[in-house]
C-alpha atoms as a PDB file:
ATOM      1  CA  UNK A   1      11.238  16.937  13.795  1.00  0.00           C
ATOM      2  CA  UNK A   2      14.137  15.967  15.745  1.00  0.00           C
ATOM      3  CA  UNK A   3      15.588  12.253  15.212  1.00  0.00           C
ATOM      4  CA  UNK A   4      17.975  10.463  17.205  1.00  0.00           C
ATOM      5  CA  UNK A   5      21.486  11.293  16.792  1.00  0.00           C
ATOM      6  CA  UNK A   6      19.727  12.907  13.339  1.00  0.00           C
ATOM      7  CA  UNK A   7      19.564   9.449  12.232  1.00  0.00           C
ATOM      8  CA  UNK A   8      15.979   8.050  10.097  1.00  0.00           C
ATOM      9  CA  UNK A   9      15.618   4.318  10.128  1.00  0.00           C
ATOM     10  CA  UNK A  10      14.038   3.532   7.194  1.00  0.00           C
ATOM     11  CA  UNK A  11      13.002  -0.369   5.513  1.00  0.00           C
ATOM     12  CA  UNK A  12      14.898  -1.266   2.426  1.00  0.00           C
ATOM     13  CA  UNK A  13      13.014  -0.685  -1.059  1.00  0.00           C
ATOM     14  CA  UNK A  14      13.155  -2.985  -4.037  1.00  0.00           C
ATOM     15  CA  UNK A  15      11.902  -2.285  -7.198  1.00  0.00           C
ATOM     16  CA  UNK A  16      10.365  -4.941  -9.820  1.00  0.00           C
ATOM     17  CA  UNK A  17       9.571  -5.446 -13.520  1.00  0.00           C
ATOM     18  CA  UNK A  18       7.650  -8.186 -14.889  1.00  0.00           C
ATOM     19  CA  UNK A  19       4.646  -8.978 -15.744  1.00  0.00           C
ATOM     20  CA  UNK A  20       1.602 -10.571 -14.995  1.00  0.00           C
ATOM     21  CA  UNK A  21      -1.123 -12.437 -16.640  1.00  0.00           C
ATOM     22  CA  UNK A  22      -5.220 -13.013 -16.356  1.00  0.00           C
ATOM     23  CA  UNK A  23      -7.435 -15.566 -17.971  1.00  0.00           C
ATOM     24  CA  UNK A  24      -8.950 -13.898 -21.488  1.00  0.00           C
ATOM     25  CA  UNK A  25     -12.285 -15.183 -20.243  1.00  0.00           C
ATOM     26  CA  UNK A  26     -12.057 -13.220 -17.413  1.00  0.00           C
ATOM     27  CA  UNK A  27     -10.931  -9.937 -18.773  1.00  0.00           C
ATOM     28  CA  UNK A  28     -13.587 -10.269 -21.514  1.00  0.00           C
ATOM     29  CA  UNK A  29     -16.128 -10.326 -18.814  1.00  0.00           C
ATOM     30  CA  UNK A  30     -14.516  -7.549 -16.976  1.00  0.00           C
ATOM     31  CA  UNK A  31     -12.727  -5.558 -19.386  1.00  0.00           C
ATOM     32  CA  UNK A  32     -13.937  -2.128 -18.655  1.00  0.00           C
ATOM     33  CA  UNK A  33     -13.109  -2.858 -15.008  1.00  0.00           C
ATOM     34  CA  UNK A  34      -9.825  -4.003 -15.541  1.00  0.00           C
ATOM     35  CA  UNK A  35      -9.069  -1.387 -18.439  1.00  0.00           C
ATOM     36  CA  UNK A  36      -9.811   0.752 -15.814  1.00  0.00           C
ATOM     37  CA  UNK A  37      -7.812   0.019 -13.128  1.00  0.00           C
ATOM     38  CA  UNK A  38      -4.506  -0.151 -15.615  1.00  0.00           C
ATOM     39  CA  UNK A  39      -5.127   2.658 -17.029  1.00  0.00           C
ATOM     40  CA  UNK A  40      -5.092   4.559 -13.348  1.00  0.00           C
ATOM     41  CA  UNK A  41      -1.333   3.627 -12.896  1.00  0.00           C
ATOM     42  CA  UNK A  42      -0.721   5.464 -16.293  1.00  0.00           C
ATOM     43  CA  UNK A  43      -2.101   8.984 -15.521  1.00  0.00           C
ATOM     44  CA  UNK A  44       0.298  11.777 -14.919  1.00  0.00           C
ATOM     45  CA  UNK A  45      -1.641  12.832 -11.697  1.00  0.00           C
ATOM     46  CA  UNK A  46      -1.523   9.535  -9.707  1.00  0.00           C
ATOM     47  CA  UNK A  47      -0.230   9.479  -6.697  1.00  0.00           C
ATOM     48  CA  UNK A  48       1.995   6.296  -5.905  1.00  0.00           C
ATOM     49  CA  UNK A  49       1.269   3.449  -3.499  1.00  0.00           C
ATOM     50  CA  UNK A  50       2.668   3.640  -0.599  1.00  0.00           C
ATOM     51  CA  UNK A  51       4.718   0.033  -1.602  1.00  0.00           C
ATOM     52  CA  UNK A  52       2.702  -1.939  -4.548  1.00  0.00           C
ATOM     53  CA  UNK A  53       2.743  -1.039  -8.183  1.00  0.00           C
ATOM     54  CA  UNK A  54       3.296   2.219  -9.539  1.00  0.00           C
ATOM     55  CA  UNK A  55       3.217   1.135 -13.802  1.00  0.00           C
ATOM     56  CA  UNK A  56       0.975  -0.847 -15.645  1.00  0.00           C
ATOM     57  CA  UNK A  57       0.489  -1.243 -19.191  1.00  0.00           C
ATOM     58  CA  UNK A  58      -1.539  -4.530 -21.706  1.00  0.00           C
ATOM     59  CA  UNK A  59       1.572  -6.289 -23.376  1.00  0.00           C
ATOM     60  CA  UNK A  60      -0.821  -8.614 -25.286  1.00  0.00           C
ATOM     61  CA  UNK A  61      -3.585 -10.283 -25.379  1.00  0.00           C
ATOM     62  CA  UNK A  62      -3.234 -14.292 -26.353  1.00  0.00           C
ATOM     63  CA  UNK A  63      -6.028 -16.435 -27.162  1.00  0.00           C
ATOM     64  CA  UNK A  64      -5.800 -17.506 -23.266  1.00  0.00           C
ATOM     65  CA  UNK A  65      -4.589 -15.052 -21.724  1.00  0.00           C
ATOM     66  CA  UNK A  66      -4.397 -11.216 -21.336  1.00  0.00           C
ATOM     67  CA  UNK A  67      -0.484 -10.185 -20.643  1.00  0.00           C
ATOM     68  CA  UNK A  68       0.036  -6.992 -17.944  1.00  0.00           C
ATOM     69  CA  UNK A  69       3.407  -5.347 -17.929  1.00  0.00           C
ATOM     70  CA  UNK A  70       3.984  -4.212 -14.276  1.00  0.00           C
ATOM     71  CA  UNK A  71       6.342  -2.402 -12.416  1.00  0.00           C
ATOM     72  CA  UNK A  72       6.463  -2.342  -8.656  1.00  0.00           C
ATOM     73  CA  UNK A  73       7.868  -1.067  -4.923  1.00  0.00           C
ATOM     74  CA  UNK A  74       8.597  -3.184  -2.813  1.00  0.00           C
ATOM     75  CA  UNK A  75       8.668  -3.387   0.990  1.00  0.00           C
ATOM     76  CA  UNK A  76      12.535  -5.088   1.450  1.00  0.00           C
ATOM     77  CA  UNK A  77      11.007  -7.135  -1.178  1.00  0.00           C
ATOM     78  CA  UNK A  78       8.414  -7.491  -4.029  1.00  0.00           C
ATOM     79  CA  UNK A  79       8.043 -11.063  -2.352  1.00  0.00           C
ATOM     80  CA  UNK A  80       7.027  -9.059   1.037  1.00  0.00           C
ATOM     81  CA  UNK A  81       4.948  -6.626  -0.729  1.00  0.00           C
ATOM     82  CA  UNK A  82       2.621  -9.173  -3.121  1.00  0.00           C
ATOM     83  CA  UNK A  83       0.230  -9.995  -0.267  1.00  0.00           C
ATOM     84  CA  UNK A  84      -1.136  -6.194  -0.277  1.00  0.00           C
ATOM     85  CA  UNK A  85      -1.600  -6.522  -4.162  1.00  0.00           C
ATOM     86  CA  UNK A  86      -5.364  -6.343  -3.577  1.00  0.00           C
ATOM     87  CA  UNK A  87      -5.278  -5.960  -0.357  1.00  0.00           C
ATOM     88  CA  UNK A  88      -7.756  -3.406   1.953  1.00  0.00           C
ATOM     89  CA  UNK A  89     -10.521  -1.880   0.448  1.00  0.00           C
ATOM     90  CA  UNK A  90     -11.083  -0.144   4.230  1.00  0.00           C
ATOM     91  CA  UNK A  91      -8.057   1.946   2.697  1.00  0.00           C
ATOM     92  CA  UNK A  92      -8.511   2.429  -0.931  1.00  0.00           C
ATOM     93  CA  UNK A  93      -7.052   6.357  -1.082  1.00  0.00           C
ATOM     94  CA  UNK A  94      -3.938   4.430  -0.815  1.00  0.00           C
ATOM     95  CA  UNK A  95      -4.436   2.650  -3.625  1.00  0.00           C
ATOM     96  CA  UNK A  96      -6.357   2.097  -6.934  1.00  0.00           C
ATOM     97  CA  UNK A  97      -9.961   2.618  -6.308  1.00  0.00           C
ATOM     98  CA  UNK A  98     -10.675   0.381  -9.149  1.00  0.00           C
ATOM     99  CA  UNK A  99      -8.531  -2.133  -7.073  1.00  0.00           C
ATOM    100  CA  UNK A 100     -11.367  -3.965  -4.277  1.00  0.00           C
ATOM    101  CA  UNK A 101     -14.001  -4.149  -6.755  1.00  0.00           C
ATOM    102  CA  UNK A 102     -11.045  -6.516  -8.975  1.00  0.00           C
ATOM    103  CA  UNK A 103     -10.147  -8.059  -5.677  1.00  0.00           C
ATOM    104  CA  UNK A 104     -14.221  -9.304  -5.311  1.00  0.00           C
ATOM    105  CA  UNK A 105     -14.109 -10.544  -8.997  1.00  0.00           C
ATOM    106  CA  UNK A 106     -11.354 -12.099  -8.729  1.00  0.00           C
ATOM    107  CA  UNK A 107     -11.869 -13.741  -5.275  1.00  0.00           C
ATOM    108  CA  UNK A 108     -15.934 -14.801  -6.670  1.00  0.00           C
ATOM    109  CA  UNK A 109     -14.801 -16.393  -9.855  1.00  0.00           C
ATOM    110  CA  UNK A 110     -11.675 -17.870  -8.056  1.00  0.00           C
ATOM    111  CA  UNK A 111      -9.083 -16.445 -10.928  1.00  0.00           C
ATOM    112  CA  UNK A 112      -5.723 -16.706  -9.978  1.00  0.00           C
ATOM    113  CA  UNK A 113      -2.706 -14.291 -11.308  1.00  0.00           C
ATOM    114  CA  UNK A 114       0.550 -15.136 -12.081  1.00  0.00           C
ATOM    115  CA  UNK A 115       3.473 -13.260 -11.892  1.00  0.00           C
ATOM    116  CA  UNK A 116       6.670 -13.155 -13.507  1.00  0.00           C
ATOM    117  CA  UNK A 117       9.424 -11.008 -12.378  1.00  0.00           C
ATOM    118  CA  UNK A 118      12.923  -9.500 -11.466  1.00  0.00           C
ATOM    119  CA  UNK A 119      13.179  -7.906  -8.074  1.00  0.00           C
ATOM    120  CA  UNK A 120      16.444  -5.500  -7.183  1.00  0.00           C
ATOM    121  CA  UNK A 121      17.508  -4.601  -3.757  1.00  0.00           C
ATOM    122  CA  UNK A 122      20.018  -2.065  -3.844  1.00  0.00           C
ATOM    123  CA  UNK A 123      20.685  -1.874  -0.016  1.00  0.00           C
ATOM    124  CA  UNK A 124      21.732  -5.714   0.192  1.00  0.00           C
ATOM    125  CA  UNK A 125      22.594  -6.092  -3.170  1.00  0.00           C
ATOM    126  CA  UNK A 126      19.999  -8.688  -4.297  1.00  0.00           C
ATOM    127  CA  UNK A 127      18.749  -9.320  -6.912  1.00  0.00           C
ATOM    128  CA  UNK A 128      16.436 -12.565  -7.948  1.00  0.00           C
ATOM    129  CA  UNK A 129      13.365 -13.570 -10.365  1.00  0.00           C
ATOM    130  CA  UNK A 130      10.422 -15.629  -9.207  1.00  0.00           C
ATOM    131  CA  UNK A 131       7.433 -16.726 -10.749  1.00  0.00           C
ATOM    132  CA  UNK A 132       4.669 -16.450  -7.975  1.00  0.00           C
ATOM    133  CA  UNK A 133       0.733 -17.459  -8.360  1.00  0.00           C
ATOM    134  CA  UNK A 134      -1.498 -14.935  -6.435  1.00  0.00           C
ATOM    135  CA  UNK A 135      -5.027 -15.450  -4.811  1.00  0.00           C
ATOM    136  CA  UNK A 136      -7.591 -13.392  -3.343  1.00  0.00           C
ATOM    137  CA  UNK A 137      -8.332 -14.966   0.169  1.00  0.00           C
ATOM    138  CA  UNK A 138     -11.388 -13.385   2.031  1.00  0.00           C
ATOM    139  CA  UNK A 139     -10.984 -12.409   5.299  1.00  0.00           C
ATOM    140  CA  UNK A 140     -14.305 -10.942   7.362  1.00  0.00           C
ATOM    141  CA  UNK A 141     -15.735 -10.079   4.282  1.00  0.00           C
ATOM    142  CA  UNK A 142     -12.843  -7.729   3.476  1.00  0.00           C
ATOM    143  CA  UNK A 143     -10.060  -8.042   1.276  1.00  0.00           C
ATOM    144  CA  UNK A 144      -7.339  -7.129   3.716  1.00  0.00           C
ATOM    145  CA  UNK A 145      -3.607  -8.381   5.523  1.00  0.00           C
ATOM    146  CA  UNK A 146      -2.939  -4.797   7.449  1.00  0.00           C
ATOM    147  CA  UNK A 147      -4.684  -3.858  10.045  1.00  0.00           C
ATOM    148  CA  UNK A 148      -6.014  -0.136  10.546  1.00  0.00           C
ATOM    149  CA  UNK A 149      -8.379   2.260  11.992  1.00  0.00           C
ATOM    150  CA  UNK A 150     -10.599   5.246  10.135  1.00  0.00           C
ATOM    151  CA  UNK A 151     -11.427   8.091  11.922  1.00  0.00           C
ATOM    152  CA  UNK A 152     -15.068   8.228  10.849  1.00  0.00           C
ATOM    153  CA  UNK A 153     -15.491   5.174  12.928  1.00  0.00           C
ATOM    154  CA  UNK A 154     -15.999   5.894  16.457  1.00  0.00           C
ATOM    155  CA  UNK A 155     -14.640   2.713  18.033  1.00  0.00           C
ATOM    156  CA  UNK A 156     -11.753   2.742  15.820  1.00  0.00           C
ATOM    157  CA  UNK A 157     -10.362   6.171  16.905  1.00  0.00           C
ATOM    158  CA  UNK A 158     -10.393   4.768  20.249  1.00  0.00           C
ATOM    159  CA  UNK A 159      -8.384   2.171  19.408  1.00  0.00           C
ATOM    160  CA  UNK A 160      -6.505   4.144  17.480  1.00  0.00           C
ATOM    161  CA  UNK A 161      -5.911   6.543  20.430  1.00  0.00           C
ATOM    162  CA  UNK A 162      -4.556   3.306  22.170  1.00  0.00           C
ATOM    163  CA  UNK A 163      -1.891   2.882  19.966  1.00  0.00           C
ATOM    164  CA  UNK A 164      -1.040   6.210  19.496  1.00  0.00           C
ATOM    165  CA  UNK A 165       0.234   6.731  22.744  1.00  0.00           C
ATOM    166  CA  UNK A 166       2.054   3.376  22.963  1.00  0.00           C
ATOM    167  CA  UNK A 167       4.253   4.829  20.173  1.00  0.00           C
ATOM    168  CA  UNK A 168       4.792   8.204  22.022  1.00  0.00           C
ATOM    169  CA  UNK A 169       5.811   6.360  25.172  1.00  0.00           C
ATOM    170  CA  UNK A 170       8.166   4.371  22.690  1.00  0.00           C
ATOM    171  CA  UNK A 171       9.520   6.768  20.685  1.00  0.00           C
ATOM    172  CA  UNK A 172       9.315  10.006  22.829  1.00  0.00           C
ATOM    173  CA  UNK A 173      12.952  10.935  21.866  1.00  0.00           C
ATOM    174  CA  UNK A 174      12.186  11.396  18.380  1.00  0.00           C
ATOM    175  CA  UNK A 175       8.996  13.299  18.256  1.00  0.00           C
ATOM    176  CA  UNK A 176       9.103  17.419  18.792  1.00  0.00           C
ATOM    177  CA  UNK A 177       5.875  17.430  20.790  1.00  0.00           C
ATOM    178  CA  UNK A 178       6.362  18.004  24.135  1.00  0.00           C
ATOM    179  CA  UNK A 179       3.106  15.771  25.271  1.00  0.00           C
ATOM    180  CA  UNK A 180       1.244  13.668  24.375  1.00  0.00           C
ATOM    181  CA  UNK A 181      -1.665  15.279  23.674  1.00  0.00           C
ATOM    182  CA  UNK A 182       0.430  17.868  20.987  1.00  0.00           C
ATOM    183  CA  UNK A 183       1.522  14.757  19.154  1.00  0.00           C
ATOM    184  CA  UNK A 184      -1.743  12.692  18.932  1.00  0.00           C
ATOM    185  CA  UNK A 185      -3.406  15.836  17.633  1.00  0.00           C
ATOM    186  CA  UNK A 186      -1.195  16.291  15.152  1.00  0.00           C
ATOM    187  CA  UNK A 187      -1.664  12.560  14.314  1.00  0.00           C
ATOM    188  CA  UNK A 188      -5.206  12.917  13.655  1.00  0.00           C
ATOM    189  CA  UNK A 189      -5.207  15.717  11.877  1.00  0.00           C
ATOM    190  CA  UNK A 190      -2.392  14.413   9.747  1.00  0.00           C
ATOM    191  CA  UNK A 191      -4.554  11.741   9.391  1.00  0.00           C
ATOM    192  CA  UNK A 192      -7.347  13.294   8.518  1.00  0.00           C
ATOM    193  CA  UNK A 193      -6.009  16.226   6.373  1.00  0.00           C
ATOM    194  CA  UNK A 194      -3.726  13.848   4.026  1.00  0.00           C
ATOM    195  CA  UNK A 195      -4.135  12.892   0.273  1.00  0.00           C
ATOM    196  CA  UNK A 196      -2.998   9.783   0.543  1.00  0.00           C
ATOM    197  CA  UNK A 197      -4.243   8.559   3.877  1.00  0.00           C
ATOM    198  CA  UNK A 198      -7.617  10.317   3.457  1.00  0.00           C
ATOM    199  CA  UNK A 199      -8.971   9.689   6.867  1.00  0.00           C
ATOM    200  CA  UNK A 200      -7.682   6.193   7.400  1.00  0.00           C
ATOM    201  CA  UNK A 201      -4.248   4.614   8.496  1.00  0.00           C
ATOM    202  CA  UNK A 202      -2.660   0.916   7.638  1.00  0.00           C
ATOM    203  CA  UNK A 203      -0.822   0.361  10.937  1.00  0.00           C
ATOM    204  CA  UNK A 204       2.189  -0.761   9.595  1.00  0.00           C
ATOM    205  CA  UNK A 205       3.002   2.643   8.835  1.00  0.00           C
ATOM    206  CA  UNK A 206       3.897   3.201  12.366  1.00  0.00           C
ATOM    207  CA  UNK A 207       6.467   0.273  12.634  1.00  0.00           C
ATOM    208  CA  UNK A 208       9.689   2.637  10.904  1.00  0.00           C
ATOM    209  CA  UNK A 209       9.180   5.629  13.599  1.00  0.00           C
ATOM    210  CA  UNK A 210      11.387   7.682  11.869  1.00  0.00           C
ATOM    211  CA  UNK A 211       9.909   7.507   8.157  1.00  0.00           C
ATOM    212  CA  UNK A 212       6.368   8.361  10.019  1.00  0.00           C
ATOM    213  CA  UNK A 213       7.012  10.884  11.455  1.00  0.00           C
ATOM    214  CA  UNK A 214       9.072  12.794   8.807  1.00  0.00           C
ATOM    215  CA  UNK A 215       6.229  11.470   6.862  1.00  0.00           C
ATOM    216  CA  UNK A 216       3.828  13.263   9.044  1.00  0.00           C
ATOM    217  CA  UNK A 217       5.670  16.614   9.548  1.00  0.00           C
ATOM    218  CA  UNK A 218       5.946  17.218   5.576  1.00  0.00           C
ATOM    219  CA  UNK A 219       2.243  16.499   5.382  1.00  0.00           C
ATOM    220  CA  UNK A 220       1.372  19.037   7.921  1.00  0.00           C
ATOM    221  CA  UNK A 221       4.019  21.774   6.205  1.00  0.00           C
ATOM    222  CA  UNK A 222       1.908  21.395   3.291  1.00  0.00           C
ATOM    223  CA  UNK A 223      -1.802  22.016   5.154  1.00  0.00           C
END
């Protein structure tokens, strides 16, 4: 595809190390769970998050507490990326599919994680190291922050189709399909056909034009 001026905007990305840690009374209770969902971000055939972690490994495990090393992408920041930690389970091919069955444990028995880490920005040049406290917060009986749309839900598509060709009006100078119809074809079968979005799309994806649709044209290379 053809960008502007053969330009791709694209949003800074951090990367973190630190680690986090979990009551020992809860991972007793839900150690094969847990087990499992660490050990997914240690196989050799994992695909990455889109931003979120991509390492995770048991440090230790204290009388108290069990001790997670973790390493992460961040969105600009780790701090800006920590609200999708267990985030969506609408959209779980993105992400650990061990993750929004955690997220409902932890949000029932009201377990908070902490986190300890350093965060690096290369683009800015920042660096910093924060301890944060994280919390599942229910919201419509999903775990989610991002809005999004599946297309094996009628309604959704629809809506989907709505914002589709917002974009195309916005950002018709960038996209090689010469109408609209071409492009929001390709969307959906993009959509539809990738690994990673397996037949569902987080709608922040479409707020860097330029990384979604190189995004989308490798994806439909490979099909």
């Amino acid at each position: 595809m053809t960008k502007k001026k053969g330009l791709i905007v694209m949003a800074n990305m951090s990367t973190a190390t630190g680690k986090m840690y979990l009551e020992r009374e809860f991972y007793e209770q839900h150690k094969n769970l847990v087990n499992k969902w660490v050990k997914f971000y240690q196989e050799s055939n994992h695909i990455g998050e889109w931003y979120g972690l991509t390492y995770l490994a048991i440090e230790e495990k204290t009388e108290d507490e069990l001790i997670i090393e973790f390493a992460g992408i961040g969105r600009w920041s780790w701090e800006d990326t920590l609200e999708w930690m267990f985030a969506s389970e609408d959209f779980e091919s993105q992400f650990n599919p061990y993750k929004a069955k955690l997220a409902e444990k932890l949000y029932k028995e009201n377990q908070e994680v902490l986190m300890e880490y350093v965060d690096y920005e290369p683009g800015c040049e920042i660096l910093v190291e924060r301890e944060v406290t994280l919390r599942v917060n229910k919201h419509k009986n999903k775990y989610e922050v991002e809005e999004g749309y599946r297309l094996d839900n009628k309604e959704e598509v629809k809506a989907l189709q709505v914002v589709l060709k917002d974009f195309y009006k916005e950002n018709e100078e960038m996209i090689t399909e010469k109408n609209y119809r071409e492009f929001k074809k390709d969307v959906l079968v993009y959509i539809k056909q990738d690994r990673e979005l397996n037949g569902g799309i987080c709608l922040f994806r479409l707020e860097d034009p330029g990384m979604f649709l190189e995004d989308m044209e490798d994806s439909l290379k490979i099909a």
